[in-house]
Protein backbone atom coordinates (compact mmCIF):
# COMPACT_ATOMS: atom_id res chain seq x y z
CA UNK A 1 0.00 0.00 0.00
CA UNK A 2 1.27 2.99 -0.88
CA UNK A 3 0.02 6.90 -1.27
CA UNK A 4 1.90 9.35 -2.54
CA UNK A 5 1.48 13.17 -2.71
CA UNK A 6 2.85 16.13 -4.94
CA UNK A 7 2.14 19.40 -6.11
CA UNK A 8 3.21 21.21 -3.35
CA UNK A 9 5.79 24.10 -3.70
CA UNK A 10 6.03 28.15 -3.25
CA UNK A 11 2.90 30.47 -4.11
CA UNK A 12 2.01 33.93 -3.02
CA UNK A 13 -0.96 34.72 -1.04
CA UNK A 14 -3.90 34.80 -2.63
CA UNK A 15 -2.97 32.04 -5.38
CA UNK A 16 -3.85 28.30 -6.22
CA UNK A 17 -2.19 25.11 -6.00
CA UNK A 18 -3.59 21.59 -6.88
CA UNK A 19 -2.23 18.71 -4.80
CA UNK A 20 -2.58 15.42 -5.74
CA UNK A 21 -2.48 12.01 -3.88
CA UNK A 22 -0.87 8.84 -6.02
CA UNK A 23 -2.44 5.45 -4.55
CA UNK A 24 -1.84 1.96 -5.13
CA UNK A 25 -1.61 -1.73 -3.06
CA UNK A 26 -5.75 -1.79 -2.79
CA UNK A 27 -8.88 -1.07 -4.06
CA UNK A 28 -9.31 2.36 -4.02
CA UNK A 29 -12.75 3.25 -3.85
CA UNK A 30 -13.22 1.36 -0.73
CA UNK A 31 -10.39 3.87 1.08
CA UNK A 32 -12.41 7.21 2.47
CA UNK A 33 -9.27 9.72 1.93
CA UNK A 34 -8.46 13.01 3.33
CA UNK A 35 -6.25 15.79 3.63
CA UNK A 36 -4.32 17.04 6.67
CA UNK A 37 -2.04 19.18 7.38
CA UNK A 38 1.29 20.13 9.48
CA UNK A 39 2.55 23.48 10.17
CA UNK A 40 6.06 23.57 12.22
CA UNK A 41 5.08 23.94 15.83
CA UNK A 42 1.37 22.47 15.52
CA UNK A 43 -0.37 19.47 15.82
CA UNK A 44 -1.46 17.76 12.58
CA UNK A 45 -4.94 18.92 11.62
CA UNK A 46 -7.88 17.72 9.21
CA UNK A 47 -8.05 19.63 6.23
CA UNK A 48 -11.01 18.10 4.04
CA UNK A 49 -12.11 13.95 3.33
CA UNK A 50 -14.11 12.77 1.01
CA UNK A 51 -15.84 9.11 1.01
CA UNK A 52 -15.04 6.40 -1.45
CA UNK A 53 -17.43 7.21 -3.84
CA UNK A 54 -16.85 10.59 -3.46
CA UNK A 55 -20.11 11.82 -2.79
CA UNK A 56 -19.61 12.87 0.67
CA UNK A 57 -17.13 15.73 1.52
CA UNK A 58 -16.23 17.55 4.50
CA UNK A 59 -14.24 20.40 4.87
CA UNK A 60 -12.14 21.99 8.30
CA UNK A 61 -13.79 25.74 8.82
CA UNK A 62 -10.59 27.09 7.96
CA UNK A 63 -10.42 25.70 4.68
CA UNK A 64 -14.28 26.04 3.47
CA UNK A 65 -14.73 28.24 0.05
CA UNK A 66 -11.41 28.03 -0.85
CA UNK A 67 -10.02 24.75 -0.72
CA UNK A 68 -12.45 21.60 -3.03
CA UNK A 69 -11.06 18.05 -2.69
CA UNK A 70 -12.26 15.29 -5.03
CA UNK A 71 -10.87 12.04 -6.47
CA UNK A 72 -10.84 10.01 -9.63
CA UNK A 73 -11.52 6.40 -8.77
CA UNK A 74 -10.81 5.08 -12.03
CA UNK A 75 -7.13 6.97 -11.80
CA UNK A 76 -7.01 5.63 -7.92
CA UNK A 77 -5.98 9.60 -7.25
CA UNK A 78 -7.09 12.37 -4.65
CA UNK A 79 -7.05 15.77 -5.52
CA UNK A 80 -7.22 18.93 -3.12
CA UNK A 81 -7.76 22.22 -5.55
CA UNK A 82 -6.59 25.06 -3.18
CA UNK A 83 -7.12 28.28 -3.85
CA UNK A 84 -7.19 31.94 -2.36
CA UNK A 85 -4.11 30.67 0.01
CA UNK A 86 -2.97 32.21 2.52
CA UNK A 87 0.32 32.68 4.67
CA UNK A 88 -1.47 30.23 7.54
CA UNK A 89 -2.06 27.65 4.78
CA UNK A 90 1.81 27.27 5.18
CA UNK A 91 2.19 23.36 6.05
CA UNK A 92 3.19 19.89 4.94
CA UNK A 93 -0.01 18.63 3.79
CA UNK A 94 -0.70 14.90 3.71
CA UNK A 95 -3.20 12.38 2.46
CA UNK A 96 -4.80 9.48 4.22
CA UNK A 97 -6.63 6.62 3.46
CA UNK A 98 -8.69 4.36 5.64
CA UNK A 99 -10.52 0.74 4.60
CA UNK A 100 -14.19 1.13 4.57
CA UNK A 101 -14.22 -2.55 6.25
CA UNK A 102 -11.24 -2.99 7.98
CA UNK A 103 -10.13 0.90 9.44
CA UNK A 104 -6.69 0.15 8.43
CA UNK A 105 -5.01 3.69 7.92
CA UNK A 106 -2.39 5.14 5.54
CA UNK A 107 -0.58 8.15 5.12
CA UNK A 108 1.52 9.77 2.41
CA UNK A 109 5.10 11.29 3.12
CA UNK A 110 3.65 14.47 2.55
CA UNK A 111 4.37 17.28 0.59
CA UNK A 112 5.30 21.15 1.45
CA UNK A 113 2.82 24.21 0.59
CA UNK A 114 4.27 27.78 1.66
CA UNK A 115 2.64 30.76 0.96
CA UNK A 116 4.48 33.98 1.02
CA UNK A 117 3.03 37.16 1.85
């Protein structure tokens, strides 16, 4: 099992990135997967999840309006579209998957988003 992010990297505040979360080792729509984040200092935090047939979404207050996860089943990828970012968006951001059946969790090695003022 495996899950691997990207797209992170250096934007200014008030500007988009689009992170994406590689999986592979199961079957993918049975894995509810979310985003969460680390900034240095802070405890790890939910950012947004969606369910395994991504009907279901939920977002952290913080991040509502601006940030839109979804995922392509048939690519076994999560995507978290993030836009209108700002300076305390600066983290590592990571995705997770958990088995609809047997609550077995994974997480990604995560992937850096700064935003610069």
């Amino acid at each position: 099992v495996q899950l691997v992010e990207s797209g992170g990297g250096l934007v200014q505040s008030g500007g988009s990135l689009r992170l994406s979360c590689a999986a592979s080792g199961f079957t993918f729509s049975n894995i509810g997967m979310s985003w969460h984040r680390q900034a240095p200092g802070k405890e790890r935090e939910f950012v947004a999840s969606i369910s395994g047939g991504g009907g279901i979404t939920n977002y952290a207050d913080s991040v509502k309006g601006r940030f839109t996860i979804s995922r392509d089943n048939a690519k076994n990828t999560v995507h978290l579209q993030m836009n209108s970012l700002k300076p305390e968006d600066t983290a590592v951001y990571y995705c997770r998957g958990v088995a609809a059946f047997s609550n077995d969790e994974y997480w990604g090695q995560g992937t850096q988003v700064t935003v610069s003022s």
